[in-house]
Protein backbone atom coordinates (compact mmCIF):
# COMPACT_ATOMS: atom_id res chain seq x y z
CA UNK A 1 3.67 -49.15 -53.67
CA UNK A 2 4.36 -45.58 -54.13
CA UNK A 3 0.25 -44.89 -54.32
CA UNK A 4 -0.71 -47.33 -51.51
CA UNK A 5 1.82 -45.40 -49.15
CA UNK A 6 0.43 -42.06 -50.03
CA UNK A 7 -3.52 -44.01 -49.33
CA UNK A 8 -2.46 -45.09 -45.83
CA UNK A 9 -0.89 -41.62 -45.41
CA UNK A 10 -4.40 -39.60 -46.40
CA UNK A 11 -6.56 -42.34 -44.05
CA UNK A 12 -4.02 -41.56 -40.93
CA UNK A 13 -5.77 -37.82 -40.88
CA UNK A 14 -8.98 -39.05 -39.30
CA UNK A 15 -7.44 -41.41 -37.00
CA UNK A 16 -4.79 -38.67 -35.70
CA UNK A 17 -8.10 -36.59 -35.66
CA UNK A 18 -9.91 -38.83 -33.60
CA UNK A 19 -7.57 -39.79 -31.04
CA UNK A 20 -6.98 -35.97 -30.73
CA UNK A 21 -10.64 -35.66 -30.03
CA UNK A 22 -10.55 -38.13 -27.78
CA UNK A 23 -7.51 -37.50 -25.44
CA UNK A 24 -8.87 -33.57 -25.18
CA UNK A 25 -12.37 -34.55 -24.44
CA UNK A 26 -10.86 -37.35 -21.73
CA UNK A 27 -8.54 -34.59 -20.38
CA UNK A 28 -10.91 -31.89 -20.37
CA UNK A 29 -14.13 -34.47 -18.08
CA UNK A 30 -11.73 -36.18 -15.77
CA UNK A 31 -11.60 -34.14 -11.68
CA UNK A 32 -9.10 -31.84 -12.02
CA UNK A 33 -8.00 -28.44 -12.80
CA UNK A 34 -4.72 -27.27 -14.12
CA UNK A 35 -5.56 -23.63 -13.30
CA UNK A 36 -6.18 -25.00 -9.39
CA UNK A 37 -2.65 -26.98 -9.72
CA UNK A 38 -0.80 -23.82 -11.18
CA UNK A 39 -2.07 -21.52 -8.95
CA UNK A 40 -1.23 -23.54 -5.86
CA UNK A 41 -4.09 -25.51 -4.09
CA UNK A 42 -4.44 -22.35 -1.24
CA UNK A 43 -5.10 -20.02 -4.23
CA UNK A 44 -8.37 -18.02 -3.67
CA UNK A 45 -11.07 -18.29 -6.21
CA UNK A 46 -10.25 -15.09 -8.11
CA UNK A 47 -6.82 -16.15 -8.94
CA UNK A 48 -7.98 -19.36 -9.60
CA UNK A 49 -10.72 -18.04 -12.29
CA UNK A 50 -7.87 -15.42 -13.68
CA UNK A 51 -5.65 -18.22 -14.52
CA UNK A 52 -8.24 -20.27 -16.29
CA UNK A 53 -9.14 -16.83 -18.43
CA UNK A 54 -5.14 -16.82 -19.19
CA UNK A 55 -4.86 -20.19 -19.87
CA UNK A 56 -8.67 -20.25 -21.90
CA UNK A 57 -9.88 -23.09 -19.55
CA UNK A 58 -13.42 -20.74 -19.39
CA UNK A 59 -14.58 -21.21 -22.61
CA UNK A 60 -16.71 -23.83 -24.21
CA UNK A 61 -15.14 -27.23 -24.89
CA UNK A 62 -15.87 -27.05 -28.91
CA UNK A 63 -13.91 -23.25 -28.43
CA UNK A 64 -11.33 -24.69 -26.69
CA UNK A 65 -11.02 -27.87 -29.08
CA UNK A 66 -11.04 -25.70 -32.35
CA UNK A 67 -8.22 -23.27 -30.76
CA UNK A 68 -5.82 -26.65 -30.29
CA UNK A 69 -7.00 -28.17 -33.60
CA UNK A 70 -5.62 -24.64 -35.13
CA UNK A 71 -2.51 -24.65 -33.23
CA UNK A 72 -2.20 -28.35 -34.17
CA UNK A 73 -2.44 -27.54 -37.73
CA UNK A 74 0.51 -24.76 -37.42
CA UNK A 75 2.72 -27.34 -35.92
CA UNK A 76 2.27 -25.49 -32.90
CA UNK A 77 1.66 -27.32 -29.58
CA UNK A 78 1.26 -24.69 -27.01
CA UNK A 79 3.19 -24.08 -23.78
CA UNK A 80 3.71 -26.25 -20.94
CA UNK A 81 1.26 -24.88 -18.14
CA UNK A 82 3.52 -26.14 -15.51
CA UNK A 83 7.32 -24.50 -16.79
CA UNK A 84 5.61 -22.71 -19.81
CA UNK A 85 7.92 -24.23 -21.95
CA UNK A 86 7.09 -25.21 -25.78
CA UNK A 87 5.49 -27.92 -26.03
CA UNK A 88 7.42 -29.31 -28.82
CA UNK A 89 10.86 -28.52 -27.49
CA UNK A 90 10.01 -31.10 -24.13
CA UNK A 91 9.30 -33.94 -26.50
CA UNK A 92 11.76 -33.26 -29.17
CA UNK A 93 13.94 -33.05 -25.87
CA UNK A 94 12.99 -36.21 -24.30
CA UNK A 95 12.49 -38.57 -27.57
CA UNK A 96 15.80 -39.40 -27.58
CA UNK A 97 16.24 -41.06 -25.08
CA UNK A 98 13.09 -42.96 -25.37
CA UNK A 99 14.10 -43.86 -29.49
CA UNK A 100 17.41 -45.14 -27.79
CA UNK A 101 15.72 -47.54 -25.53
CA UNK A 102 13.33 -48.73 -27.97
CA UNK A 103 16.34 -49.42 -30.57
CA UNK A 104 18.11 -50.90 -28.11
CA UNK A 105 15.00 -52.69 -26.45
CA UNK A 106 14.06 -54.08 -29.97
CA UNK A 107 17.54 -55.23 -30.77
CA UNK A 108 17.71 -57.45 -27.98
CA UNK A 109 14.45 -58.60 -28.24
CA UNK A 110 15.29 -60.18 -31.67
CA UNK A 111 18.64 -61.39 -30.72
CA UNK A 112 17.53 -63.30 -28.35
CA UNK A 113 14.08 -64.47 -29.18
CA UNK A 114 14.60 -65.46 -32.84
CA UNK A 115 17.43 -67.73 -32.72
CA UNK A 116 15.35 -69.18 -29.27
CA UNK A 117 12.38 -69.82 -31.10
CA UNK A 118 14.14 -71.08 -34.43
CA UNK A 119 16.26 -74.02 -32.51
CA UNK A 120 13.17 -74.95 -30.12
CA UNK A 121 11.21 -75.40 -33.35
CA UNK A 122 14.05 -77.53 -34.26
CA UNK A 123 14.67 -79.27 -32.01
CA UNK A 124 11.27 -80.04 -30.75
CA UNK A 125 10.34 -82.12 -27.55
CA UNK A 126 13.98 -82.21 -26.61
CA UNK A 127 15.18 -80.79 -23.19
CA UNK A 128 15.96 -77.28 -25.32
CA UNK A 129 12.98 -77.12 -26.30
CA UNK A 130 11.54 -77.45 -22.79
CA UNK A 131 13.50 -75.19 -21.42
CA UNK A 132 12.55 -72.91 -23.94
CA UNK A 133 8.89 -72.79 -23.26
CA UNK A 134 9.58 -72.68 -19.11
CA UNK A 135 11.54 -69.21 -20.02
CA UNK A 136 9.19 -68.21 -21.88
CA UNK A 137 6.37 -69.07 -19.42
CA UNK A 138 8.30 -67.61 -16.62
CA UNK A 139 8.75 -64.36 -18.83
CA UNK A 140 4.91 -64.09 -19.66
CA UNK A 141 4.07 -64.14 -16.40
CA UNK A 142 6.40 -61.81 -14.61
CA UNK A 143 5.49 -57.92 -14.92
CA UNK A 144 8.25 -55.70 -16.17
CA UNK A 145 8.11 -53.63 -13.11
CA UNK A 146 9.20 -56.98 -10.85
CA UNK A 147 11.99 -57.46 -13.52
CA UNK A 148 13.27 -54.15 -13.57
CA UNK A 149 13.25 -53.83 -9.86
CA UNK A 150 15.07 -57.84 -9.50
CA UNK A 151 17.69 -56.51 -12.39
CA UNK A 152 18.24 -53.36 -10.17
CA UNK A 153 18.61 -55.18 -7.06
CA UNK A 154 20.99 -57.79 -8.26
CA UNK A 155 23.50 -55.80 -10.89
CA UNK A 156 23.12 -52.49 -9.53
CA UNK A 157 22.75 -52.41 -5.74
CA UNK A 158 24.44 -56.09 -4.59
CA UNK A 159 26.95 -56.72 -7.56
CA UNK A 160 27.04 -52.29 -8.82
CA UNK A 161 28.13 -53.52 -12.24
CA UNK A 162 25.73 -51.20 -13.41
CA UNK A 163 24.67 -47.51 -12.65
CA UNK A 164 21.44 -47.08 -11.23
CA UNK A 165 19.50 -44.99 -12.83
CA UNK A 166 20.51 -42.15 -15.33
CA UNK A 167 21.49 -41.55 -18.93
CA UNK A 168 24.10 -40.95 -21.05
CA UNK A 169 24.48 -40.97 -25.29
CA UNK A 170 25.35 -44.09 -26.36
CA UNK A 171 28.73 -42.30 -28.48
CA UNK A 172 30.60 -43.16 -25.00
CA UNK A 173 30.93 -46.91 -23.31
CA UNK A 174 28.96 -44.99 -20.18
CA UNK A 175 26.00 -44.66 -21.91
CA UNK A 176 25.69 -48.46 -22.86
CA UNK A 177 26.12 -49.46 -19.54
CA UNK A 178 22.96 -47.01 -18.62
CA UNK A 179 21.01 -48.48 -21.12
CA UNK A 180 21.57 -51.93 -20.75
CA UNK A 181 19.36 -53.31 -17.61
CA UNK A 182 16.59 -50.61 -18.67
CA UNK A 183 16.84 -52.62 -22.51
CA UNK A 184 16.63 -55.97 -21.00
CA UNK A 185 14.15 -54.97 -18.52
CA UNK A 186 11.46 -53.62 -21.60
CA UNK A 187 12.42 -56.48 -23.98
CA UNK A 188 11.89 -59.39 -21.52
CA UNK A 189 8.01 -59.65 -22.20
CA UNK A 190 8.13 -59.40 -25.84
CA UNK A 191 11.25 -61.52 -25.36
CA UNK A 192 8.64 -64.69 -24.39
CA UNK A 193 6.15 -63.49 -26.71
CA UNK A 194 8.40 -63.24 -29.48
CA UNK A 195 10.05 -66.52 -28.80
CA UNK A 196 6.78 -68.59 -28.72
CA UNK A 197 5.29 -66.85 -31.54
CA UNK A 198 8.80 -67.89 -33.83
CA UNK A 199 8.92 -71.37 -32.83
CA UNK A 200 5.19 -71.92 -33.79
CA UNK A 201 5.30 -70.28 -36.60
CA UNK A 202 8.60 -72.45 -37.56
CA UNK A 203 6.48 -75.68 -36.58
CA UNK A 204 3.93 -74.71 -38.97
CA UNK A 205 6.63 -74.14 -41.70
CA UNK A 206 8.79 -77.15 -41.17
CA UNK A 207 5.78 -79.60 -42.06
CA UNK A 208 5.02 -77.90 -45.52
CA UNK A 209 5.84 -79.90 -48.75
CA UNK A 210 8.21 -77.32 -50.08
CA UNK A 211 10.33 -77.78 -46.92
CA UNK A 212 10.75 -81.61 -47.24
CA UNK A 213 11.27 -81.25 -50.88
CA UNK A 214 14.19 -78.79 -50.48
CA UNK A 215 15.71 -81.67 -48.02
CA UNK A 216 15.08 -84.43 -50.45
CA UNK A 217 17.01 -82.42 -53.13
CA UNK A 218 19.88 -82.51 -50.74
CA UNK A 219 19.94 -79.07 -49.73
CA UNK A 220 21.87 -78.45 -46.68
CA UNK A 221 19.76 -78.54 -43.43
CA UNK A 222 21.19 -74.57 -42.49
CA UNK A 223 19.91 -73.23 -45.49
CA UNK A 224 16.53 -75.36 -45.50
CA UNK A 225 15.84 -73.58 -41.95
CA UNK A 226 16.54 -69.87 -42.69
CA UNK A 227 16.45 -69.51 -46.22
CA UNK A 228 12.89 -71.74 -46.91
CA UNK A 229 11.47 -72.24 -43.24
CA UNK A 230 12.57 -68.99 -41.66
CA UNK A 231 11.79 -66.73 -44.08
CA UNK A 232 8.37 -68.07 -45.33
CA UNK A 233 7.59 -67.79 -41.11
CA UNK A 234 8.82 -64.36 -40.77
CA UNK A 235 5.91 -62.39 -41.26
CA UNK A 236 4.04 -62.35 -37.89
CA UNK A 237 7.68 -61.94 -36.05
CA UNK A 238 7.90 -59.07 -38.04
CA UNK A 239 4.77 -57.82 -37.00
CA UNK A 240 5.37 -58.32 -33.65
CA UNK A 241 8.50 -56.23 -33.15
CA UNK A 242 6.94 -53.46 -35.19
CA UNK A 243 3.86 -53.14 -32.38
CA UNK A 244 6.75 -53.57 -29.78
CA UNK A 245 8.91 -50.79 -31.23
CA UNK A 246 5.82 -48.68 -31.91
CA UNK A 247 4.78 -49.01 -28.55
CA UNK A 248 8.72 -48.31 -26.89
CA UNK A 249 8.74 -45.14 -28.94
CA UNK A 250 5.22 -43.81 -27.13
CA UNK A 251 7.13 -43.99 -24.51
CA UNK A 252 7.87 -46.96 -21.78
CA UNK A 253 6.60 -45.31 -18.76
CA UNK A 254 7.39 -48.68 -16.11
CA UNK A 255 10.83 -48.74 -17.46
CA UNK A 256 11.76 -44.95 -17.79
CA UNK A 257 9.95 -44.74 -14.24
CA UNK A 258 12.00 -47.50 -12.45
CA UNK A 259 15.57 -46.24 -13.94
CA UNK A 260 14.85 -42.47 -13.72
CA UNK A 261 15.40 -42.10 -17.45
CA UNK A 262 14.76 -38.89 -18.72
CA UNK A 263 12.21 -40.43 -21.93
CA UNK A 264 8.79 -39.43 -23.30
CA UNK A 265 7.15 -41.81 -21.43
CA UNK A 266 7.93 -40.49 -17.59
CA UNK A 267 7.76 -37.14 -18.83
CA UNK A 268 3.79 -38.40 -19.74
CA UNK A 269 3.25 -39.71 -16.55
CA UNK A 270 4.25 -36.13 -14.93
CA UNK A 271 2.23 -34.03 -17.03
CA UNK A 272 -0.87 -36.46 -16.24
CA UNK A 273 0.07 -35.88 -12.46
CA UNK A 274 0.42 -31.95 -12.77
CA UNK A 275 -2.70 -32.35 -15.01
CA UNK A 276 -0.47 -30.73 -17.99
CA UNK A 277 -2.53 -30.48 -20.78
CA UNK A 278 -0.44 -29.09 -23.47
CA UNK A 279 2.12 -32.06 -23.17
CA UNK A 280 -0.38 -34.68 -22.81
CA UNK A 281 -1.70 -34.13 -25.50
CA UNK A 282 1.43 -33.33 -27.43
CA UNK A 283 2.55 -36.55 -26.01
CA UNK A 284 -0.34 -38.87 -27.08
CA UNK A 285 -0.38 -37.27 -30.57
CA UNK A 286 2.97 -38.36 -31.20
CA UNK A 287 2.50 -41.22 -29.89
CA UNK A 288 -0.53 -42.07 -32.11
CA UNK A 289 1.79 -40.94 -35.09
CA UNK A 290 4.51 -43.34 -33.84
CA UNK A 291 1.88 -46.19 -34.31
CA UNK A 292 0.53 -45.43 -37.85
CA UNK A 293 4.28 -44.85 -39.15
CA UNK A 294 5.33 -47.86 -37.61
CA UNK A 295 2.61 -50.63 -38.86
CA UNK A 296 3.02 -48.17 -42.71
CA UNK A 297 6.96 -49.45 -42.65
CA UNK A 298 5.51 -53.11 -41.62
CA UNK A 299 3.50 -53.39 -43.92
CA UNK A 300 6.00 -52.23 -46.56
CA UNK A 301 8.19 -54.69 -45.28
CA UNK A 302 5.68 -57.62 -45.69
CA UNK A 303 6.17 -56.88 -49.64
CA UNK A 304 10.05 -57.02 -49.10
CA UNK A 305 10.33 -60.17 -47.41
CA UNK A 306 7.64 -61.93 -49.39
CA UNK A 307 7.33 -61.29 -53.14
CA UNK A 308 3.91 -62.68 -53.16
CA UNK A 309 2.52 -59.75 -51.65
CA UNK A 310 1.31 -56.71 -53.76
CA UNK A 311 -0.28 -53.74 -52.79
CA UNK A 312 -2.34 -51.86 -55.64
């Protein structure tokens, strides 16, 4: 295990390679220039071409490139061009927030999806079951920007239970009722994914010989579905909720943009606005390092659940 961990490790280098090359090279050809943005859109062309010299936006692309890929390598980032801040101090700033909501996004996701899926397998063709797959329909097919906005609407402004926008540490009872419509509101897709995905995966297990043969033995029907069916159908939920939480801790731009939290993911969405290269591409780099450490620990965990498995 120890070996395979450090393999996956050493082949991450070219992908966090290439999608560096690729976010500067999309950056650097899309209309737009910072130095035009930070020097104010009235700017004459002199200060205009001074603040590209300053920032090194007039040299060649591969000069450019190789100056980040050495900064990269120091663990340095660069400045903000808008506030001139490090680059590193506005994510290491902002990514808690964002790992709160995907902890807390993730949580309920499985909560509520697992034990949804596990008694509509069981209970197939019965009126749970239905009603199952119409939530989960109705869940596939609404964005999570209506959601957000109908959760906002309806516990916030009409009933205020809930604060509307905001964020506070979840060590007080404030901050979990900030994060809780923001949590349901990014769970509620994977929600119906997740859900449809466990109960078919249950009907597949629930027909296999080793399942009926538990039963005959006289095994009690509770431990038949989670210790036999459950577990042996646990490996594509799991991989589902690691792509979910891989893809909350890039940042979830819809939700941290409709609740005004203070994540990764809005703070993206304003440096792509104020064409801010140095947290763009801070931002997408960890992001891209979110995903490789993520599947790494789901794949580890496909050895845990299943003994069958063996990496060498």
């Amino acid at each position: 295990m120890t070996s395979y961990i450090v393999r996956r490790l050493l082949l991450a280098l070219p992908v966090l390679l290439g999608v560096s090359v690729l976010v500067f090279l999309i950056l650097h050809l899309t209309p737009g220039n910072p130095a035009l943005v930070m020097a104010g859109p009235d700017a004459p062309p002199d200060v205009v071409r001074e603040v590209e010299k300053a920032l090194g936006l007039d040299q060649p692309l591969y000069v450019q490139y190789g100056r980040y890929l050495a900064r990269i390598l120091r663990a340095d980032f660069g400045r903000s061009i808008q506030s001139r801040e490090q680059v590193f101090e506005r994510l290491i700033a902002t990514f808690p927030v964002t790992l709160t909501l995907a902890v807390v996004g993730v949580v309920v996701t499985t909560a509520v999806s697992v034990p949804m899926g596990i008694l509509a397998a069981y209970h197939r063709n019965s009126p749970l079951d239905l009603a199952t797959i119409f939530l989960v329909l109705t869940g596939s097919a609404m964005p999570v920007f209506a959601i957000g906005l109908i959760l906002l609407w309806i516990f916030a402004i009409r009933l205020r239970w809930f604060p509307l926008a905001g964020f506070e540490p979840l060590t007080t009872l404030a901050g979990w009722w900030h994060i809780a419509l923001p949590a349901v509101t990014v769970s509620s897709g994977t929600i119906a994914l997740l859900a449809r995905l466990t109960r078919s995966s249950m009907l597949e297990v629930l027909n296999q010989d080793y399942v009926r043969t538990a039963r005959a033995k006289g095994v009690r029907e509770s431990f038949v579905v989670i210790r036999h069916a459950f577990r042996n159908a646990l490996l594509p939920v799991i991989t589902v909720i690691g792509l979910q939480f891989g893809f909350l801790l890039s940042g979830a731009v819809v939700t941290e943009s409709i609740f005004s939290l203070p994540g990764m993911g809005r703070l993206l969405v304003q440096a792509i606005l104020s064409r801010d290269f140095p947290i763009v591409q801070g931002a997408v780099l960890l992001a891209a390092v979110t995903f490789v450490v993520t599947n790494l620990i789901v794949d580890v965990l496909y050895a845990v659940v299943d003994p069958r498995i063996h990496y060498e």
